[in-house]
C-alpha atoms as a PDB file:
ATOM      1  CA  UNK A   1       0.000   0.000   0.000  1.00  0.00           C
ATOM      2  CA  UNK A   2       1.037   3.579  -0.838  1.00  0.00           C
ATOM      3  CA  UNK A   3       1.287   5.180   2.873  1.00  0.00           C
ATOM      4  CA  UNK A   4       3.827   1.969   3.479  1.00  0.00           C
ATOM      5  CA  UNK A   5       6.535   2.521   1.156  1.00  0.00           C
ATOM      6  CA  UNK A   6       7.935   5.314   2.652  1.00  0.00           C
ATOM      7  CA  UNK A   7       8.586   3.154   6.104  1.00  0.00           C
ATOM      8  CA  UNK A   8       9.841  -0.420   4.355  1.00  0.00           C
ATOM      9  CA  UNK A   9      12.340   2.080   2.701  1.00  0.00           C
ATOM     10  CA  UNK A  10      13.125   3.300   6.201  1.00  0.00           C
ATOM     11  CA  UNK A  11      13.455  -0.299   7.117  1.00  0.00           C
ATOM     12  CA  UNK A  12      15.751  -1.446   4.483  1.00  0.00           C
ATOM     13  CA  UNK A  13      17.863   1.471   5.117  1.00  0.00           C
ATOM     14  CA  UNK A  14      18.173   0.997   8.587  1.00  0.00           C
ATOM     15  CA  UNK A  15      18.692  -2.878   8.245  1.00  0.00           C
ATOM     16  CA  UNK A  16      21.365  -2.416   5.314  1.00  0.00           C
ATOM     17  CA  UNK A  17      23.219   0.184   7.737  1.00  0.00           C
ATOM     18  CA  UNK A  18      23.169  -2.098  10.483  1.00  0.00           C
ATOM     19  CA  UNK A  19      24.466  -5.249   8.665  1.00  0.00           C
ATOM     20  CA  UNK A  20      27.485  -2.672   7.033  1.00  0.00           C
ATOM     21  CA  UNK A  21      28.214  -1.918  10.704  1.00  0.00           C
ATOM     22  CA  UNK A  22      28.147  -5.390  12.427  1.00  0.00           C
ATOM     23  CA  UNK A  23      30.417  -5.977   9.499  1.00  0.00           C
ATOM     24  CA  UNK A  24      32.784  -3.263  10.129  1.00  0.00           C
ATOM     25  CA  UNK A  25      32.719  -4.205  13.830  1.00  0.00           C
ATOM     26  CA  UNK A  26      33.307  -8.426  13.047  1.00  0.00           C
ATOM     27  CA  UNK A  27      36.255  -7.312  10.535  1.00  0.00           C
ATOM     28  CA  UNK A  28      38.054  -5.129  12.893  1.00  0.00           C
ATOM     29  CA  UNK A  29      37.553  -7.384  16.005  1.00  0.00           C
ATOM     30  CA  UNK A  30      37.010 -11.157  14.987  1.00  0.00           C
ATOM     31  CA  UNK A  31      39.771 -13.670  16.023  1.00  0.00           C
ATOM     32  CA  UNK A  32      42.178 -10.489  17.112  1.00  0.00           C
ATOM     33  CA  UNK A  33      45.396 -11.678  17.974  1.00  0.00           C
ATOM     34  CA  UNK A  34      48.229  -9.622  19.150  1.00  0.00           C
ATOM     35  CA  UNK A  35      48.734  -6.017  20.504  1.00  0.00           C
ATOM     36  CA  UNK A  36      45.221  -3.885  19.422  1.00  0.00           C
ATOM     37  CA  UNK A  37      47.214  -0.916  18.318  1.00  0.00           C
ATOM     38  CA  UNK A  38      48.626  -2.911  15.410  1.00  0.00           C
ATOM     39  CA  UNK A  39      45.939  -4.872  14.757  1.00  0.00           C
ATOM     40  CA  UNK A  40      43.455  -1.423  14.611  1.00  0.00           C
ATOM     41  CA  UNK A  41      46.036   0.242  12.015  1.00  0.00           C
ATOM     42  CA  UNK A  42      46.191  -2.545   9.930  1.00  0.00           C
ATOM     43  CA  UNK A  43      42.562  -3.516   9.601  1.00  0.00           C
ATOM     44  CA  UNK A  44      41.916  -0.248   9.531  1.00  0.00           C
ATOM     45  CA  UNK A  45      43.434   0.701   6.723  1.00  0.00           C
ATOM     46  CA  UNK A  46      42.190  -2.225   5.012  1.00  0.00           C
ATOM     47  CA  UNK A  47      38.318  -1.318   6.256  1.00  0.00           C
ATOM     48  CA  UNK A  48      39.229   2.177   4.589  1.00  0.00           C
ATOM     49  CA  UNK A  49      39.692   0.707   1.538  1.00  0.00           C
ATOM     50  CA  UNK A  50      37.098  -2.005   1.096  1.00  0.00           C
ATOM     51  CA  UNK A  51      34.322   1.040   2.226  1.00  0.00           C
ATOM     52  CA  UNK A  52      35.820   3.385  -0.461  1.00  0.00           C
ATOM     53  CA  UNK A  53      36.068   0.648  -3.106  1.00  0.00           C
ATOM     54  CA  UNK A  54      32.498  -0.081  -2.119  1.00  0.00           C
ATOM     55  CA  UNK A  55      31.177   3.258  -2.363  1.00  0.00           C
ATOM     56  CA  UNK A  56      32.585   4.136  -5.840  1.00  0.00           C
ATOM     57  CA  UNK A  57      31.464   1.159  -7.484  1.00  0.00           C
ATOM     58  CA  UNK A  58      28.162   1.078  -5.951  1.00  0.00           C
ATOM     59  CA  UNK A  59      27.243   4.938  -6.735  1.00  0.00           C
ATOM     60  CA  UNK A  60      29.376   4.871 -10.348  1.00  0.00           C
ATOM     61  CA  UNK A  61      27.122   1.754 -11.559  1.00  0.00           C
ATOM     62  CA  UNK A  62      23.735   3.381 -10.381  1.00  0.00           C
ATOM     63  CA  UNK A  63      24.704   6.723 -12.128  1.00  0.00           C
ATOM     64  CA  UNK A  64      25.704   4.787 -14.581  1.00  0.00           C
ATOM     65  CA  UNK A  65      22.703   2.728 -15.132  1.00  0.00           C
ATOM     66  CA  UNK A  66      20.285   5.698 -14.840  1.00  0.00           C
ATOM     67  CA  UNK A  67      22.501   7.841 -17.419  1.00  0.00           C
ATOM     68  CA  UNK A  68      22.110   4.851 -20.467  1.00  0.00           C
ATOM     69  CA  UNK A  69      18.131   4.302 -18.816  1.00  0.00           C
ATOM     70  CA  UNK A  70      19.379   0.050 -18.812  1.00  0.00           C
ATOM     71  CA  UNK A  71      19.465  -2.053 -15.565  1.00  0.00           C
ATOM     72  CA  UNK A  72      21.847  -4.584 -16.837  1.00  0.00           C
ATOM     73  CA  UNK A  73      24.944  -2.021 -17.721  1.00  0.00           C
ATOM     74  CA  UNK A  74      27.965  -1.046 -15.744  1.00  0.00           C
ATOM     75  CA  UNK A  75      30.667   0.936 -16.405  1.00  0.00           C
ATOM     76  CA  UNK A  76      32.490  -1.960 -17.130  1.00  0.00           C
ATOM     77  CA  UNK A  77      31.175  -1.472 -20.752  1.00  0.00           C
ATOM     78  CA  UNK A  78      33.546   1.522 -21.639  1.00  0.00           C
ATOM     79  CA  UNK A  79      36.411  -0.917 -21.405  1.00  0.00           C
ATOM     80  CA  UNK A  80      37.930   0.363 -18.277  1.00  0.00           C
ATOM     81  CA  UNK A  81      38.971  -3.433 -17.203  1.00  0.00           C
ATOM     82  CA  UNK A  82      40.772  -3.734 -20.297  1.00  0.00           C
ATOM     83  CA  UNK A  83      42.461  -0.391 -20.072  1.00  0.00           C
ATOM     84  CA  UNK A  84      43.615  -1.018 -16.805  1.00  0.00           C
ATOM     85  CA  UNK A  85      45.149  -4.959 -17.974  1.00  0.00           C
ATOM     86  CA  UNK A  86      47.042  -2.934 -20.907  1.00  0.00           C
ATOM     87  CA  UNK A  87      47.922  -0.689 -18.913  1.00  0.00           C
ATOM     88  CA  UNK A  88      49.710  -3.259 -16.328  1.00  0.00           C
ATOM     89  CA  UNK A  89      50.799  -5.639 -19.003  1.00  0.00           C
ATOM     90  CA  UNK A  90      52.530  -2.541 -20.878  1.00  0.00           C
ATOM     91  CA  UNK A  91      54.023  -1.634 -17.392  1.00  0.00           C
ATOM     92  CA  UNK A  92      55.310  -5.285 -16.736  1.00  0.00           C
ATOM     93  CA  UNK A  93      56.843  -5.831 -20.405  1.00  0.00           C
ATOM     94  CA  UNK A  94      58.841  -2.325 -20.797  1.00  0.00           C
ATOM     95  CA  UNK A  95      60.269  -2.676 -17.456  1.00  0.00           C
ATOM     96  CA  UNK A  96      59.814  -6.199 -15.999  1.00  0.00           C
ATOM     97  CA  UNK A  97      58.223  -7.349 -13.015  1.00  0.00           C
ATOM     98  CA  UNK A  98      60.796  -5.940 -10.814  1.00  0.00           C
ATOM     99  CA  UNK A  99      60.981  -2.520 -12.565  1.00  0.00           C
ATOM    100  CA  UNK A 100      57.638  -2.453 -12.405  1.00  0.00           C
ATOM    101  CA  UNK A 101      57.458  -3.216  -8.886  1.00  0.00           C
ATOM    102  CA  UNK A 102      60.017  -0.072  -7.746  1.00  0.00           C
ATOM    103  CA  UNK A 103      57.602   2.414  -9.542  1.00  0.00           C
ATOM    104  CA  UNK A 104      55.549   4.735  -7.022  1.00  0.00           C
ATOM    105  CA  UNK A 105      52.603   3.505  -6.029  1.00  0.00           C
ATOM    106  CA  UNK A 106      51.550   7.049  -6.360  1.00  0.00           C
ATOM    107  CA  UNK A 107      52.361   7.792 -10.255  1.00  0.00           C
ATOM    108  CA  UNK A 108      50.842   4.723 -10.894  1.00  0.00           C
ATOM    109  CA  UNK A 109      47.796   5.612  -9.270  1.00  0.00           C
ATOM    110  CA  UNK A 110      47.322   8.533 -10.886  1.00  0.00           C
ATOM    111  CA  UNK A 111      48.791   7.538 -14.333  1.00  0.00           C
ATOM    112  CA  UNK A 112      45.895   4.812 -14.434  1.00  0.00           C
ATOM    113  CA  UNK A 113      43.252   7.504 -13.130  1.00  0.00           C
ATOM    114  CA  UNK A 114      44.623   9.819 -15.795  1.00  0.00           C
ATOM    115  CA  UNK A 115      44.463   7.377 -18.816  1.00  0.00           C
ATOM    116  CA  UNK A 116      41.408   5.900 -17.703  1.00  0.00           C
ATOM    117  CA  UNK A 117      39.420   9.042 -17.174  1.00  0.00           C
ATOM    118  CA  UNK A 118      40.622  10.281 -20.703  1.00  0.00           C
ATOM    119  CA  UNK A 119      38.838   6.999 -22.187  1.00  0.00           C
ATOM    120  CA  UNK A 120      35.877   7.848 -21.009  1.00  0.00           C
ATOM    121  CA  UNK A 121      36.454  11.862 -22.061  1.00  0.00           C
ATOM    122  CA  UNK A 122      37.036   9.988 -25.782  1.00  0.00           C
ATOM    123  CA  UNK A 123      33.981   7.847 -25.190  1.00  0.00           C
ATOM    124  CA  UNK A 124      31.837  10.862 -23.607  1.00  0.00           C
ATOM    125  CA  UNK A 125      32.709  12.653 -27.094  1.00  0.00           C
ATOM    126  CA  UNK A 126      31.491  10.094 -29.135  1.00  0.00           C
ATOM    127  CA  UNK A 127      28.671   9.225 -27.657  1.00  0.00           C
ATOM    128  CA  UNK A 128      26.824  11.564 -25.755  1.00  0.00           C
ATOM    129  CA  UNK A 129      26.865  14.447 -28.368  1.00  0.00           C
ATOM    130  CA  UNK A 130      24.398  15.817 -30.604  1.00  0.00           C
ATOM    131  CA  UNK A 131      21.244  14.160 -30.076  1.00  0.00           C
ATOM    132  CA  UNK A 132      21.982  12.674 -27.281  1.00  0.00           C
ATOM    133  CA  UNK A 133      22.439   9.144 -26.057  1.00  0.00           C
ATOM    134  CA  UNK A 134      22.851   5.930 -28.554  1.00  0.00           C
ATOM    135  CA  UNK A 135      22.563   3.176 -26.257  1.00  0.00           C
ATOM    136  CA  UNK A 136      23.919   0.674 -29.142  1.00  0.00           C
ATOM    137  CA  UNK A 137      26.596   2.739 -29.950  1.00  0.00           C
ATOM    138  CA  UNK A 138      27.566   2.771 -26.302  1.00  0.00           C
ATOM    139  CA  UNK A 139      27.549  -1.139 -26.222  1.00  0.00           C
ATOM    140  CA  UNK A 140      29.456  -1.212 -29.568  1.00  0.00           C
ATOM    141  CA  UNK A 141      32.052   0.715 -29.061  1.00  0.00           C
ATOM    142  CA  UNK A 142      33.060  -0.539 -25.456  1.00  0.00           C
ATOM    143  CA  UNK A 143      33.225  -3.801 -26.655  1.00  0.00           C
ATOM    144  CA  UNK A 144      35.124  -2.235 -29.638  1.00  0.00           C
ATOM    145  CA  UNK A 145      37.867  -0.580 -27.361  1.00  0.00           C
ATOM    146  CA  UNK A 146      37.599  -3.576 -24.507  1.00  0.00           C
ATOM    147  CA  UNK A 147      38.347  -6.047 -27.110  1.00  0.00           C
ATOM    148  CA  UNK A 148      40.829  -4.214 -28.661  1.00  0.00           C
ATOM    149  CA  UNK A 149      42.834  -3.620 -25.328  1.00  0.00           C
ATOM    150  CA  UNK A 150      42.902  -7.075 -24.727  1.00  0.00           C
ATOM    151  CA  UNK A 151      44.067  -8.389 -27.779  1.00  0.00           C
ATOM    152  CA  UNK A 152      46.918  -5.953 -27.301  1.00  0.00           C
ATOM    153  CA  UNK A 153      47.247  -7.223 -23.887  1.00  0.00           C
ATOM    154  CA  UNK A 154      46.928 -11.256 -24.887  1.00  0.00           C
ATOM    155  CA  UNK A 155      50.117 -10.384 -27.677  1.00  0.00           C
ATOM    156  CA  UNK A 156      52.110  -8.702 -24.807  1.00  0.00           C
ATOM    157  CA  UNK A 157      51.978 -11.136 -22.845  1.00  0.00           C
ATOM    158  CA  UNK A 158      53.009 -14.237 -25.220  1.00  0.00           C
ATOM    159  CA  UNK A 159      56.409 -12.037 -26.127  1.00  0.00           C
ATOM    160  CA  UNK A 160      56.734 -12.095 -22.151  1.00  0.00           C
ATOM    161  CA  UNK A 161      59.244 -13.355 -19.500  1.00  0.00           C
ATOM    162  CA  UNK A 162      57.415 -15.895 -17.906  1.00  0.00           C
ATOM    163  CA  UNK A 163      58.801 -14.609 -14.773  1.00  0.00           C
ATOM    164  CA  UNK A 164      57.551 -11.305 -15.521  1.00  0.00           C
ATOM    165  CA  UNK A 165      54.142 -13.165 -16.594  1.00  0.00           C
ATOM    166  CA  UNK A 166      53.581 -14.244 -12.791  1.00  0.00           C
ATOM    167  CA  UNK A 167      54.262 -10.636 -11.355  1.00  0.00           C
ATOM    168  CA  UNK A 168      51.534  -9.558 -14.160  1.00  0.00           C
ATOM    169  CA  UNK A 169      49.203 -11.954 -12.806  1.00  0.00           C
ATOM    170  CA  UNK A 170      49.500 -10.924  -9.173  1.00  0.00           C
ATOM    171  CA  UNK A 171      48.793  -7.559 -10.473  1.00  0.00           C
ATOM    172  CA  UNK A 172      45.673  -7.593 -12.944  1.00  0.00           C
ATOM    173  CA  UNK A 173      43.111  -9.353 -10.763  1.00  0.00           C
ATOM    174  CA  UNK A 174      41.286  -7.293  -8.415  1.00  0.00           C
ATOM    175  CA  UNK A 175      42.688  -7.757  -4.837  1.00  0.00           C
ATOM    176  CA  UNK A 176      41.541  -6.615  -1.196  1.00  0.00           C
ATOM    177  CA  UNK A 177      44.489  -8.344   0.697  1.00  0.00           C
ATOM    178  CA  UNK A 178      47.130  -5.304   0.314  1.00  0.00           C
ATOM    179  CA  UNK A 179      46.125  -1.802  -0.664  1.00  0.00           C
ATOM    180  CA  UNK A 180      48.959   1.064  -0.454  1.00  0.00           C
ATOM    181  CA  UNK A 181      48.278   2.835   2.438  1.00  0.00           C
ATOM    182  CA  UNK A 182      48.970   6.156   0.489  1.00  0.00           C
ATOM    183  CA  UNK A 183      46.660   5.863  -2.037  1.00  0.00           C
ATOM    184  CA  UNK A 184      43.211   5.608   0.279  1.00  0.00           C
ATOM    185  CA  UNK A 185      43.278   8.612   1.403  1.00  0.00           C
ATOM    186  CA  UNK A 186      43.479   9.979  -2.806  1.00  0.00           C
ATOM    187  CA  UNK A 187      40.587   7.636  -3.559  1.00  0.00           C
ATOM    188  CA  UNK A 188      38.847   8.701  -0.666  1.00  0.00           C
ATOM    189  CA  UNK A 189      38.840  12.581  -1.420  1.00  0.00           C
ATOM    190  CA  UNK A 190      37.625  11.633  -4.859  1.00  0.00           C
ATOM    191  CA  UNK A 191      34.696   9.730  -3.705  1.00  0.00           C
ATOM    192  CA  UNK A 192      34.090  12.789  -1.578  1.00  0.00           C
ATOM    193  CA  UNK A 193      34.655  15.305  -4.295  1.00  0.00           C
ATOM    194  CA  UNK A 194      32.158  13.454  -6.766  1.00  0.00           C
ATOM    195  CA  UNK A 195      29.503  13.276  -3.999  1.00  0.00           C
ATOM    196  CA  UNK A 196      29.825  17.308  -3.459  1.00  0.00           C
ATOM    197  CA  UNK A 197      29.201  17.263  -7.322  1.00  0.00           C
ATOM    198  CA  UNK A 198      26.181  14.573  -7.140  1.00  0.00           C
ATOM    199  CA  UNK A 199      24.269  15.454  -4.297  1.00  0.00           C
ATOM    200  CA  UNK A 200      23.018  18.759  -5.742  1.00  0.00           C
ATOM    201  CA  UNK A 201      21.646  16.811  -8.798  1.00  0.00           C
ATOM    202  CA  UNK A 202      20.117  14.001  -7.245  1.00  0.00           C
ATOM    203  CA  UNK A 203      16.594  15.427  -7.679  1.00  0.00           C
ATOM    204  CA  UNK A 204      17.097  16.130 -11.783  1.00  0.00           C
ATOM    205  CA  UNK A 205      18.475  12.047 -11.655  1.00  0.00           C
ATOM    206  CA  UNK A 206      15.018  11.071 -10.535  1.00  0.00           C
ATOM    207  CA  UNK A 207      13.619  13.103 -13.664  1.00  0.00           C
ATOM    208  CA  UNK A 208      16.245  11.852 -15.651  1.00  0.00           C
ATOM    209  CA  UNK A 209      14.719   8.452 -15.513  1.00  0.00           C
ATOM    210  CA  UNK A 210      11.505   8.963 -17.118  1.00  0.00           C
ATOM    211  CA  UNK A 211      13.430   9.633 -20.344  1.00  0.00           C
ATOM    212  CA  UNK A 212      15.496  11.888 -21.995  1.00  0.00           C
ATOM    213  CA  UNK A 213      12.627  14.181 -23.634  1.00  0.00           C
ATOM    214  CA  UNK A 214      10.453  13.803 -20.345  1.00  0.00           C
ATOM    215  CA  UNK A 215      13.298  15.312 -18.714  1.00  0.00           C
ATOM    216  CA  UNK A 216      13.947  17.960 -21.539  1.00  0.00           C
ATOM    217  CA  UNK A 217      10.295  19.099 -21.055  1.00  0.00           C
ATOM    218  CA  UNK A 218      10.580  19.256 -17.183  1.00  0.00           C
ATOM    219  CA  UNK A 219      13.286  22.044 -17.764  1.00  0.00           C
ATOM    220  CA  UNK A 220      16.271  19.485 -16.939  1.00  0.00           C
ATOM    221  CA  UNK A 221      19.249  20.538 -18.738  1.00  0.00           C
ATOM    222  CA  UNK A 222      20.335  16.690 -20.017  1.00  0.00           C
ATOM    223  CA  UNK A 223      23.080  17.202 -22.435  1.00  0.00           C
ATOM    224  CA  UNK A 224      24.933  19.153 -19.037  1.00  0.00           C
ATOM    225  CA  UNK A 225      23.970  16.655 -16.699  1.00  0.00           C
ATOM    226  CA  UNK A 226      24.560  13.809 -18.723  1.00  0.00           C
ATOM    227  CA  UNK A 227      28.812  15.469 -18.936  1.00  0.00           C
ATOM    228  CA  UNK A 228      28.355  16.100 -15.701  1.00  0.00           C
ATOM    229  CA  UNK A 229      27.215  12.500 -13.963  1.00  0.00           C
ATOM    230  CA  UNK A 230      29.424  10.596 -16.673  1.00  0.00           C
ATOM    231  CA  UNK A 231      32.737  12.817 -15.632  1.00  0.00           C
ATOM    232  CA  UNK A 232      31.839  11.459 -12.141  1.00  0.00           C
ATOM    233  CA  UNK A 233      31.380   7.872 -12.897  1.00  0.00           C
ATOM    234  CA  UNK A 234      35.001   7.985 -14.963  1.00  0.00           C
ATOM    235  CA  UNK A 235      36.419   9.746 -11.908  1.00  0.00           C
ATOM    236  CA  UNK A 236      35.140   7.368  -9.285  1.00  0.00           C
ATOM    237  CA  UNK A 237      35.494   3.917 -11.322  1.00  0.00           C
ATOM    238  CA  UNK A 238      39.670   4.781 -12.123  1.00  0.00           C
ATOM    239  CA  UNK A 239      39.675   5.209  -8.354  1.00  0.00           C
ATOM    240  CA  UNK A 240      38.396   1.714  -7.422  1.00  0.00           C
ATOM    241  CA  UNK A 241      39.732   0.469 -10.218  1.00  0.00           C
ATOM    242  CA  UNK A 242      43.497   1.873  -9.663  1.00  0.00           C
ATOM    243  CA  UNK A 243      43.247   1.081  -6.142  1.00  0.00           C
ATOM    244  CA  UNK A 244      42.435  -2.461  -6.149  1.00  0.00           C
ATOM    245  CA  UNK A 245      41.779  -3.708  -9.475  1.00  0.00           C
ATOM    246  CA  UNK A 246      38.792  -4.392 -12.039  1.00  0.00           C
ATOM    247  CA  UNK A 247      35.670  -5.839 -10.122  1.00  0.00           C
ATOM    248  CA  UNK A 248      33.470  -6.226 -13.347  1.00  0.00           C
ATOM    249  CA  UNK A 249      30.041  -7.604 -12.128  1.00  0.00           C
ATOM    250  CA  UNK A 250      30.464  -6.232  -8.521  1.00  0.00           C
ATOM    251  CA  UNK A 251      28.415  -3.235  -9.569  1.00  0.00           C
ATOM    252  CA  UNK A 252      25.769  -5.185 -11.265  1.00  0.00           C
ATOM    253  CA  UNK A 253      25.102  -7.278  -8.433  1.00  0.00           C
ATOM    254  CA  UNK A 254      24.426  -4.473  -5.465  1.00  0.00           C
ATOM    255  CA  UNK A 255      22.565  -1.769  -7.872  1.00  0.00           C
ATOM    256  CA  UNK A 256      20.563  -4.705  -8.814  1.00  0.00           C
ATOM    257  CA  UNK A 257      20.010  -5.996  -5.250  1.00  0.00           C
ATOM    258  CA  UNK A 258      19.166  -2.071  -4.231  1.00  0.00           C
ATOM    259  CA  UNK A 259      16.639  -1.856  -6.797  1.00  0.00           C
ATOM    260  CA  UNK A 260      15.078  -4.847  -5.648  1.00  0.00           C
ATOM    261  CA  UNK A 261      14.742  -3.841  -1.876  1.00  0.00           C
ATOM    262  CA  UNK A 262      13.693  -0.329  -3.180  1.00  0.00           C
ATOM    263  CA  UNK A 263      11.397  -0.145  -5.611  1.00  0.00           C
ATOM    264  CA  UNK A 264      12.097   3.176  -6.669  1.00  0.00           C
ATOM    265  CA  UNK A 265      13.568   5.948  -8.929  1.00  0.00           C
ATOM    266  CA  UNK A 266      14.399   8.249  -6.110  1.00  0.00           C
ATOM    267  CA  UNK A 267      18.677   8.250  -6.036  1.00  0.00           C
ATOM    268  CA  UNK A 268      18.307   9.480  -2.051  1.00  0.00           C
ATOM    269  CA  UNK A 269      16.792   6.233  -1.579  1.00  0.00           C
ATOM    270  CA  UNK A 270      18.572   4.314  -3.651  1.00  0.00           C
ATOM    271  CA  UNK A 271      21.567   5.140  -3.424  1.00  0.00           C
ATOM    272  CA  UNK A 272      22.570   4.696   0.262  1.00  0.00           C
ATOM    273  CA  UNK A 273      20.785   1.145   0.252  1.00  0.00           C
ATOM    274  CA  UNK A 274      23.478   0.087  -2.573  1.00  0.00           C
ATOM    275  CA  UNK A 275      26.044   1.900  -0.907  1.00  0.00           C
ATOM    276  CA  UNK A 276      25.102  -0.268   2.294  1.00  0.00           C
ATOM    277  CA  UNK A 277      25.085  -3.447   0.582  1.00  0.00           C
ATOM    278  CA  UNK A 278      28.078  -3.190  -1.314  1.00  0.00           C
ATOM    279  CA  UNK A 279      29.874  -2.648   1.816  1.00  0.00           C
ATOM    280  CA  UNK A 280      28.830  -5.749   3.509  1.00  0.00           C
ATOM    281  CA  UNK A 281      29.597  -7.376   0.364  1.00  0.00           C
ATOM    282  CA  UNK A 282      33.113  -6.310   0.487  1.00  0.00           C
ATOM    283  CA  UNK A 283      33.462  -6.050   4.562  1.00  0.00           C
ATOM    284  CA  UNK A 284      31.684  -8.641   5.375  1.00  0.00           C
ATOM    285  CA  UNK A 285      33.103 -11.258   2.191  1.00  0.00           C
ATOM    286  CA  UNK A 286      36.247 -10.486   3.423  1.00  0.00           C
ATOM    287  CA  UNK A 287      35.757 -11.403   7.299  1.00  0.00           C
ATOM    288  CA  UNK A 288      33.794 -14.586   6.305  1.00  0.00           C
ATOM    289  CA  UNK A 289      36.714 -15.816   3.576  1.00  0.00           C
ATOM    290  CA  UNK A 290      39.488 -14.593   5.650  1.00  0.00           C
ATOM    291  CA  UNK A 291      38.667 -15.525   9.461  1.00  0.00           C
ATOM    292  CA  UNK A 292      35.641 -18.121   9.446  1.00  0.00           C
ATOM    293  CA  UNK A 293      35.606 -20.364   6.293  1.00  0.00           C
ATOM    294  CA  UNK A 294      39.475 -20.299   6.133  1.00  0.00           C
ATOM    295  CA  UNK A 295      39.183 -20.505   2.293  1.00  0.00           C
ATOM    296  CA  UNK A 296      42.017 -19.525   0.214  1.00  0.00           C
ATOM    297  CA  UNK A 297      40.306 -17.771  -2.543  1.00  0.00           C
ATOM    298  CA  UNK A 298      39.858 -14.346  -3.522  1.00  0.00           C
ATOM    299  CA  UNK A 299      36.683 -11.986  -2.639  1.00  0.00           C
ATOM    300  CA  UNK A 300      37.212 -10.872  -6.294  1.00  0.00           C
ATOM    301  CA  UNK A 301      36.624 -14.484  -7.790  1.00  0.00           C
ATOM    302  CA  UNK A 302      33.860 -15.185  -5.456  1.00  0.00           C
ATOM    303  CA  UNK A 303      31.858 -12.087  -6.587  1.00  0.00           C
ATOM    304  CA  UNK A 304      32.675 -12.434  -9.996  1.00  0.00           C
ATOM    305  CA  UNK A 305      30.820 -15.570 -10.054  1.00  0.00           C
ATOM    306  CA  UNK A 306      27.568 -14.319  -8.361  1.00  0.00           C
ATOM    307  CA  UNK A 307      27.540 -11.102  -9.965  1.00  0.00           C
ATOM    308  CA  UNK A 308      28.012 -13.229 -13.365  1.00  0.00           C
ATOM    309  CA  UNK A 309      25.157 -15.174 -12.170  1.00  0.00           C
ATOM    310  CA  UNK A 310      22.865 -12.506 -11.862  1.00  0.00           C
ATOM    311  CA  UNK A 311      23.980 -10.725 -14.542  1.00  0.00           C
ATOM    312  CA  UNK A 312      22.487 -14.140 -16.435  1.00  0.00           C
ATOM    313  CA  UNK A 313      19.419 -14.155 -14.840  1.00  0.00           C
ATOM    314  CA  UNK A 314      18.717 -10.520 -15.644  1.00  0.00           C
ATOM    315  CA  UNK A 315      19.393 -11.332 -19.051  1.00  0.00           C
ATOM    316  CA  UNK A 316      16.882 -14.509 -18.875  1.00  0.00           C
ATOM    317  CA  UNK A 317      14.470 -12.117 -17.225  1.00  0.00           C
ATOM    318  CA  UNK A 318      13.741  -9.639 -19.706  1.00  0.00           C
ATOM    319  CA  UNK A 319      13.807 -12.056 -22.458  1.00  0.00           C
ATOM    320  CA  UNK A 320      11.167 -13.619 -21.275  1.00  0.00           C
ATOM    321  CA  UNK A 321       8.857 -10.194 -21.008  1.00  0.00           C
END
């Protein structure tokens, strides 16, 4: 009933926020050994990251989705997990792994932030102008520029050192194990900086999707808040991306799991429910693998499966409507 939405999306809030912080709290204090100031720095830092990684993806793939008006995209599609494998294969191969290794963690970070938010300048250019958005042509041409990244990658890495080989695989998988100290606090003030830019907007987002002309009509300037949201979706997705690797169906899974809790267009409600769950995704995936199921695989492997999973069903889904 009508005068009951408002309260279950209350509810879900509330629950989501609680389950993020009983994660936070299990991560930080489950099976602590040793003095507490070490072990608060270190998890710390490590709870720093996996909330910022969580936050960017979750609020780049929502923006993301309502800017193309299609559930089942992510900025994955602009071929930012490619970039970033050419861009550590090309790393690896002009300087081996060992060269590559002794390289600030710093540049890097901001070389891969740099080339990566230039793609999606190129793609923003190409896509977005004129008359607006070409949904195909989106699809199109970041398959076009993922597939073409990794067949550049796949030839580097046949001409390369297998020892070098190893070092790049350590390095172009996603990883929440070790994250540079240094570069949270970067990532961090970009998350911040895009939500000073996004929170302003959030109401012309809602009109946004009801359609491009709806929204025209309404008085919302499109083609400027179409640069605008897409500038902060490249900014926040090199972030995560740089800081910990390519998560490509991570996205997919927790805007899709938002929308399905909140049955709604409004981004104030959305948006912190995805926000939530992505972080006991992370926060809590990483407690359970690390310190209660003992397993030896990576969060990133175990997500890529689910979100894959879902991304499947999805695609079942709409088929059949």
């Amino acid at each position: 009933m009508p005068p009951d939405r408002p309260r279950s999306a209350r509810l879900v809030l509330v629950a989501v926020t609680s389950l993020a912080i009983l994660s936070a709290v299990a991560f930080m204090t489950l099976d602590a050994k040793g003095p507490w100031s070490f072990i608060l720095t270190h998890r710390g830092i490590r709870l720093a990251a996996l909330i910022t990684v969580a936050y960017a993806i979750a609020v780049s793939t929502v923006l993301f989705q309502t800017l193309t008006g299609n559930r089942i995209l992510t900025p994955a599609v602009m071929g930012f997990d490619a970039l970033f494998l050419l861009l550590q294969t090309s790393l690896v191969a002009a300087l081996g792994g060992a060269g590559a290794g002794a390289i600030d963690p710093r540049l890097l970070f901001s070389v891969e932030c740099l080339a990566m938010v230039g793609l999606s300048g190129l793609l923003f250019r190409l896509l977005f102008r004129g008359e607006g958005r070409n949904l195909p042509l989106v699809v199109l041409s970041g398959l076009l520029f993922g597939a073409l990244f990794r067949s550049l990658s796949s030839f580097l890495q046949r001409v390369m050192d297998p020892n070098d080989f190893l070092v790049l695989q350590g390095r172009a998988f996603a990883s929440f194990n070790v994250v540079d100290p240094s570069l949270i606090g970067v990532a961090a003030l970009l998350a911040i900086a895009a939500t000073i830019i996004v929170l302003p907007r959030l109401a012309e987002l809602d009109v946004l999707v009801l359609g491009r002309d709806r929204a025209t009509g309404l008085g919302v300037d499109t083609a400027r808040l179409s640069a605008i949201v897409f500038a902060v979706v490249a900014v926040l997705v090199s972030a995560s991306t740089a800081l910990v690797g390519p998560t490509t169906f991570f996205g997919l899974l927790v805007a899709n799991l938002a929308y399905l809790l909140i049955p709604s267009a409004q981004h104030a409600k959305v948006l912190p429910v995805a926000i939530g769950l992505a972080i006991v995704t992370l926060v809590g995936g990483q407690m359970l693998l690390e310190r209660v199921l003992g397993f030896g695989t990576a969060l990133s492997i175990v997500i890529d499966f689910v979100g894959g999973v879902t991304f499947l069903l999805i695609l079942f889904r709409s088929g059949r409507r």
